[in-house]
N, C-alpha and C. Protein backbone atom coordinates (compact mmCIF):
# COMPACT_ATOMS: atom_id res chain seq x y z
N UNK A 1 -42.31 -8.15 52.87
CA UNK A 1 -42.71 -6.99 52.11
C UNK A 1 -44.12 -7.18 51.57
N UNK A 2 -44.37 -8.36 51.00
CA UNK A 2 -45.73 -8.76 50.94
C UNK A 2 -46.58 -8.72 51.06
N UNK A 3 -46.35 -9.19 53.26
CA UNK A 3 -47.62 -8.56 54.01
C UNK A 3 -47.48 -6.84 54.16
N UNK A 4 -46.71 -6.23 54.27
CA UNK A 4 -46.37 -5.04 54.25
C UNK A 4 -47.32 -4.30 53.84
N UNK A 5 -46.72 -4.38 52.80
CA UNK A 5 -47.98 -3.88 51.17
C UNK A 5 -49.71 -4.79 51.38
N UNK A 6 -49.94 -5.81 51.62
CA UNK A 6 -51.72 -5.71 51.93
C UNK A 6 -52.17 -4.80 52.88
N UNK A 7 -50.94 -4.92 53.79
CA UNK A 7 -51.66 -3.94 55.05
C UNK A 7 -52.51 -2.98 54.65
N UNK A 8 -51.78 -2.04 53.38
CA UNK A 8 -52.77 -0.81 53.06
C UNK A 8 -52.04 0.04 53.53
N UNK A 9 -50.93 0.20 54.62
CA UNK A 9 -50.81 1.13 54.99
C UNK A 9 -49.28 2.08 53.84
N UNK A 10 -49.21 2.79 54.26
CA UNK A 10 -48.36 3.69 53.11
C UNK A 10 -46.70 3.54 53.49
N UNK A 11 -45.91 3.04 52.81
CA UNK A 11 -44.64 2.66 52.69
C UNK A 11 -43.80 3.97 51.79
N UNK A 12 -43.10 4.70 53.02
CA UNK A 12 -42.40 5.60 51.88
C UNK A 12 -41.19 5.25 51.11
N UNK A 13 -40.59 4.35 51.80
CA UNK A 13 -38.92 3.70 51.20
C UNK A 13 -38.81 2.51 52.13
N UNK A 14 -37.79 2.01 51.28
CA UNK A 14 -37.56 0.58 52.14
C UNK A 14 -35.67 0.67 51.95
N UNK A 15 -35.46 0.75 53.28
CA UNK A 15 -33.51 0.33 53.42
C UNK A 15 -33.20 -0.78 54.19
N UNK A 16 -32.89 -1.55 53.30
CA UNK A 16 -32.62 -2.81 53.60
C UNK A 16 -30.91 -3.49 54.00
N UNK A 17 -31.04 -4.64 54.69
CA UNK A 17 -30.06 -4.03 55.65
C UNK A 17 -29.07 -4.90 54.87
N UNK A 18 -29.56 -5.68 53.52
CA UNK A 18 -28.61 -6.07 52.49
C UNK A 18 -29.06 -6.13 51.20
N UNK A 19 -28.26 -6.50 50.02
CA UNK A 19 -28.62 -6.30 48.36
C UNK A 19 -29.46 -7.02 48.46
N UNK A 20 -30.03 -8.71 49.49
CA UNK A 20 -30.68 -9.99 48.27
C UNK A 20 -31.90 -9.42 49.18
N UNK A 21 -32.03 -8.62 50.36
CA UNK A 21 -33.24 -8.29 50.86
C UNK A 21 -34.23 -7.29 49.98
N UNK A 22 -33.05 -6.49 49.57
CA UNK A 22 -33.31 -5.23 48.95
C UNK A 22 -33.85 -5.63 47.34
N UNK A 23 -33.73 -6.60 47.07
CA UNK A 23 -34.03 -7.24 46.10
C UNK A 23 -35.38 -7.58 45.75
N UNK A 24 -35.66 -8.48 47.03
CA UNK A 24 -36.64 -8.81 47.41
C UNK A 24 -37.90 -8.36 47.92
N UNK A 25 -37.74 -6.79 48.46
CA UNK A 25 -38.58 -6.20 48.50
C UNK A 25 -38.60 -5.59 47.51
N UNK A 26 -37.97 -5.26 46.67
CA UNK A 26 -38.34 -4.48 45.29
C UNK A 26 -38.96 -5.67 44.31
N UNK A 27 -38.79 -7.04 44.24
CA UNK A 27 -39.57 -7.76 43.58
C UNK A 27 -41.04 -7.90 43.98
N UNK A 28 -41.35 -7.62 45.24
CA UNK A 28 -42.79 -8.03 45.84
C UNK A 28 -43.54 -6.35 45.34
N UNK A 29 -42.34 -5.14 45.48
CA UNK A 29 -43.25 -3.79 45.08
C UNK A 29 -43.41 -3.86 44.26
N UNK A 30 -42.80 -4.00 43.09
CA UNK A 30 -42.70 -4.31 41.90
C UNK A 30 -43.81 -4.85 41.10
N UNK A 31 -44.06 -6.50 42.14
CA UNK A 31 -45.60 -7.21 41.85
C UNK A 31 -46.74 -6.08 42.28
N UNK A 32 -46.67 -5.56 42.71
CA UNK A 32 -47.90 -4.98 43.66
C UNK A 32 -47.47 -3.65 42.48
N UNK A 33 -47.09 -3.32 41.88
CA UNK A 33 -47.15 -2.06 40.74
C UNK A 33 -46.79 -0.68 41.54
N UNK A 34 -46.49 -1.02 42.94
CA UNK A 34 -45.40 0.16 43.32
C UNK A 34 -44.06 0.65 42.92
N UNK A 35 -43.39 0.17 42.35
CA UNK A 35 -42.39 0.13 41.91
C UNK A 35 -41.67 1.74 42.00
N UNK A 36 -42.91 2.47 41.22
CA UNK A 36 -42.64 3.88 41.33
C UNK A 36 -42.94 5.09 42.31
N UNK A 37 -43.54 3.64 43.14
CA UNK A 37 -43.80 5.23 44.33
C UNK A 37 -43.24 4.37 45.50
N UNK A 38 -42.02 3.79 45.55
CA UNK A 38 -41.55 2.98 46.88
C UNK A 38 -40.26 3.04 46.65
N UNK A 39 -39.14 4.06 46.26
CA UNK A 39 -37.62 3.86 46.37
C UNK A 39 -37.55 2.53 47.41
N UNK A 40 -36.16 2.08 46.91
CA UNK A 40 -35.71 0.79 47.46
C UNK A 40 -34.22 1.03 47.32
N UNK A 41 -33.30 0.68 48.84
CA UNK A 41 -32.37 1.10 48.98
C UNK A 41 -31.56 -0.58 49.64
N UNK A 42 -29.97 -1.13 49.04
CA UNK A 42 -29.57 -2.44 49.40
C UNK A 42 -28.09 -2.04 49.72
N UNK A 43 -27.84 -2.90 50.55
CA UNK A 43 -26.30 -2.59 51.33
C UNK A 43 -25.49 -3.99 50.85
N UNK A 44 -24.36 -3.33 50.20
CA UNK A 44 -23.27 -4.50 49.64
C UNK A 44 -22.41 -4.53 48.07
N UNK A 45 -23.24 -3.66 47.53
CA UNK A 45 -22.94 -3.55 46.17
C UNK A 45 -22.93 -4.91 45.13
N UNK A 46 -23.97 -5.55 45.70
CA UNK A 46 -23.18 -7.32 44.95
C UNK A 46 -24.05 -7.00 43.38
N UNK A 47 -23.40 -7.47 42.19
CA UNK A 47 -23.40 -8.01 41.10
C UNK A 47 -24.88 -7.48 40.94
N UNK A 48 -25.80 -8.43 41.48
CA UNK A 48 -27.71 -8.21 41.04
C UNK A 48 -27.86 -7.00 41.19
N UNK A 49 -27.34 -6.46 42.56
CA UNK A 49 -27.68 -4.97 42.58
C UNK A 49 -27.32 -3.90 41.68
N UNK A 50 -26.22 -3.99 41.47
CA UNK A 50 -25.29 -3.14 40.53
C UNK A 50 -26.41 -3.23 39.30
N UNK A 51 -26.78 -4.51 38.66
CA UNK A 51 -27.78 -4.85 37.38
C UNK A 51 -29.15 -3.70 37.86
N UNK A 52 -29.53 -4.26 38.99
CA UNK A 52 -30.94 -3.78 39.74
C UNK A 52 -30.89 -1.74 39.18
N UNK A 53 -29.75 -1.58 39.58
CA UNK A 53 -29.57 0.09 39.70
C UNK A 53 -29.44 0.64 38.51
N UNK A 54 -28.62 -0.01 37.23
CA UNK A 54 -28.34 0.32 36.46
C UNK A 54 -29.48 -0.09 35.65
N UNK A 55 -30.74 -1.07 35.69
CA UNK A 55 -32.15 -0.92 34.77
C UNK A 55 -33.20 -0.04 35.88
N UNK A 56 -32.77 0.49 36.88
CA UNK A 56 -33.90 1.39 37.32
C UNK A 56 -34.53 0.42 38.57
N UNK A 57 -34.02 -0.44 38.68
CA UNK A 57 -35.16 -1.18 39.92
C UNK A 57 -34.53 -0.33 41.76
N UNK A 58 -33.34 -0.98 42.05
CA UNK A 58 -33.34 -0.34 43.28
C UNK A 58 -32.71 1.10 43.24
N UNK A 59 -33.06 1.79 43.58
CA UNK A 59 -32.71 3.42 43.86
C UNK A 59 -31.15 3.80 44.02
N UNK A 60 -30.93 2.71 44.76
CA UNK A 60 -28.99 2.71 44.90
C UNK A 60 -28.65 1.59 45.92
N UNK A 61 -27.63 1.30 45.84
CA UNK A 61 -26.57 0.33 47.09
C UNK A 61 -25.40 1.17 47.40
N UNK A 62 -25.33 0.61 48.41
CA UNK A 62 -24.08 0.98 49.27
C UNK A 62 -22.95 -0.23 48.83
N UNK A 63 -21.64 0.71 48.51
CA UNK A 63 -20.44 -0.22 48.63
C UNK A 63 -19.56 -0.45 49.70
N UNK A 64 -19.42 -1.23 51.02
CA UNK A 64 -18.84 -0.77 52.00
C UNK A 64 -17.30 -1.70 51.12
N UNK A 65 -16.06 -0.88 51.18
CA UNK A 65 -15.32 -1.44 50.56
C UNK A 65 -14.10 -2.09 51.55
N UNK A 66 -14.34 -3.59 51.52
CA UNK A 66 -14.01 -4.92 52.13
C UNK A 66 -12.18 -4.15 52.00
N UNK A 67 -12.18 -4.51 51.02
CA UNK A 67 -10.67 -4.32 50.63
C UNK A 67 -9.76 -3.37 51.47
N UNK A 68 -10.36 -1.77 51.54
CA UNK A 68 -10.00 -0.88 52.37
C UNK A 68 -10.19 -1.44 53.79
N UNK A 69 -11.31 -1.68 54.15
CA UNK A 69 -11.63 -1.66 55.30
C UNK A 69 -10.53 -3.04 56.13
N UNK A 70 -10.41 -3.90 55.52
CA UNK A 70 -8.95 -4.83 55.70
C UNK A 70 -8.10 -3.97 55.70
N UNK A 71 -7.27 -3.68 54.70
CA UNK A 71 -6.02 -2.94 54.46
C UNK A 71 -5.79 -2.12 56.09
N UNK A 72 -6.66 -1.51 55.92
CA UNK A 72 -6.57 -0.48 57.31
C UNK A 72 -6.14 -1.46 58.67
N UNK A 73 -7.16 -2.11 58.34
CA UNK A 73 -7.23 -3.08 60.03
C UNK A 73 -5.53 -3.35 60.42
N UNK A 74 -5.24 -3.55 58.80
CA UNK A 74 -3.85 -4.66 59.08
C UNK A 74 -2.96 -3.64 59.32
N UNK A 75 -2.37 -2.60 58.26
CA UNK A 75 -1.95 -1.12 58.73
C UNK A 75 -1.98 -0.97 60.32
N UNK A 76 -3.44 -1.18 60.73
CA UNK A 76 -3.15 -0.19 62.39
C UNK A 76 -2.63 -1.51 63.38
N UNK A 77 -3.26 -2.64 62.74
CA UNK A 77 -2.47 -3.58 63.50
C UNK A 77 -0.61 -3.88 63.37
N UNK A 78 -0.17 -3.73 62.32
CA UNK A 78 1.33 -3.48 62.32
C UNK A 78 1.76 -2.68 62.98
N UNK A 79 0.80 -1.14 63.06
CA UNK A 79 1.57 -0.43 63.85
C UNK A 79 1.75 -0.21 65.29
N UNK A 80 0.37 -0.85 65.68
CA UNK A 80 0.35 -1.18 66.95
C UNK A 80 1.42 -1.70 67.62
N UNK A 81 1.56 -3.58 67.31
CA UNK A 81 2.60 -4.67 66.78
C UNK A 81 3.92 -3.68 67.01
N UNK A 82 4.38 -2.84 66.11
CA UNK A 82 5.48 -1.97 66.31
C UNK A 82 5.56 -1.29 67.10
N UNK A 83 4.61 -0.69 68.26
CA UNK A 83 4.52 -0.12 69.63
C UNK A 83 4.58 1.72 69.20
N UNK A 84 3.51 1.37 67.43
CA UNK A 84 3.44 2.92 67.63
C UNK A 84 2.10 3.34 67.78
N UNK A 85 2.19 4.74 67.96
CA UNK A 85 0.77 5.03 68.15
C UNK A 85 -0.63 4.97 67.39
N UNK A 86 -1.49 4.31 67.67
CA UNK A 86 -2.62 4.84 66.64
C UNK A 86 -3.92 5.53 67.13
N UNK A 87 -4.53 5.57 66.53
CA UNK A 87 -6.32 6.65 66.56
C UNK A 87 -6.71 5.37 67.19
N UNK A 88 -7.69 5.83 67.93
CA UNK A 88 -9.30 5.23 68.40
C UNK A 88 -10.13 4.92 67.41
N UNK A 89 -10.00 5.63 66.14
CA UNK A 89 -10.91 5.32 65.17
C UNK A 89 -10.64 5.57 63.48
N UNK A 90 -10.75 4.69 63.00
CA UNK A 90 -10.24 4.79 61.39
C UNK A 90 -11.44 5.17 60.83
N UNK A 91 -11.97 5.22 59.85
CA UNK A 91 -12.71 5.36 58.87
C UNK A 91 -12.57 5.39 57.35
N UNK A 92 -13.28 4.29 57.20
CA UNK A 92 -13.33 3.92 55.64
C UNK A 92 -15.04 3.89 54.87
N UNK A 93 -15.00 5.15 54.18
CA UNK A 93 -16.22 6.07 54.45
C UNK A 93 -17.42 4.45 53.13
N UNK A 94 -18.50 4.36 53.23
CA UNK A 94 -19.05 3.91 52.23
C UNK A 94 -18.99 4.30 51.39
N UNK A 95 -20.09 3.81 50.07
CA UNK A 95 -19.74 4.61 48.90
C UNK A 95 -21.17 4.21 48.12
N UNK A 96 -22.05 5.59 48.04
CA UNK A 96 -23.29 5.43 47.60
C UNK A 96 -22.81 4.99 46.16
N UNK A 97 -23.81 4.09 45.78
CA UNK A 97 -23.98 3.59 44.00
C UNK A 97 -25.53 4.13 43.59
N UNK A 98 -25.06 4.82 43.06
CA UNK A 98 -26.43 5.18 41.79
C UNK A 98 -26.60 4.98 40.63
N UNK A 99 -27.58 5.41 40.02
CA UNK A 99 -27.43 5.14 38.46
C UNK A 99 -26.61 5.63 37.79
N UNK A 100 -26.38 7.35 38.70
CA UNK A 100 -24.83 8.35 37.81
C UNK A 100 -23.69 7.49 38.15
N UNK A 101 -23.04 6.25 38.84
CA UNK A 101 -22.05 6.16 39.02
C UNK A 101 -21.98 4.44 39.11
N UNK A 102 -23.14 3.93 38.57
CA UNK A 102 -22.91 2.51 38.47
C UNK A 102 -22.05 2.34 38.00
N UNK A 103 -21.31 2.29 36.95
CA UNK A 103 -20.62 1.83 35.62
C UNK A 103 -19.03 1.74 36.77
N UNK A 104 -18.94 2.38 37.44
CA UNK A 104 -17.68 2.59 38.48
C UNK A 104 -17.87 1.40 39.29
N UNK A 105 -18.39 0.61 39.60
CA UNK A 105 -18.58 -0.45 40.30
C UNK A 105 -19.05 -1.70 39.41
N UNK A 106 -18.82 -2.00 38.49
CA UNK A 106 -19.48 -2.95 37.65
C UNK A 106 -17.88 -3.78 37.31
């Protein structure tokens, strides 16, 4: 993110493809006094981030929720196992975190 930002060239957002990245580029915008013109977006919902969102640093995280996304697996695998039918495809939707809805993930 570092070299990013000398380049000069104009950075509209950064989505990062996890929280400690997403972190990390918001600490280097941050140095560089972008802070406010570079939303910063982290995938995972971990602990720093949740902190990060709720004082204003990253814009939001994604919660992909582990728990569901197991539960299911095992569900379609029992039923399989039992020789019944299942879908081609489950879905266990993410779950944007913002500042309106940190406190739900903390």
């Amino acid at each position: 993110m570092e070299n990013w930002l000398q380049t000069g060239k104009t950075i509209n957002a950064v989505v990062a493809q996890n929280d400690e990245m997403a972190i990390g580029a918001y600490n280097s915008i941050a140095a560089a006094g972008k802070q406010n013109d570079i939303p910063v977006v982290g995938i995972d919902a971990i602990a720093d981030a949740l902190k990060s969102v709720e004082d204003g640093g990253l814009l939001c995280t994604v919660f992909q929720n582990a728990t569901a996304q197991s539960q299911t697996a095992i569900d379609v695998a029992v039923q399989a196992a039992q020789g019944e039918e299942v879908d081609d495809w489950y879905d266990v939707p993410f779950e944007l975190v913002t500042s309106e809805n940190v406190a739900d993930y903390k």
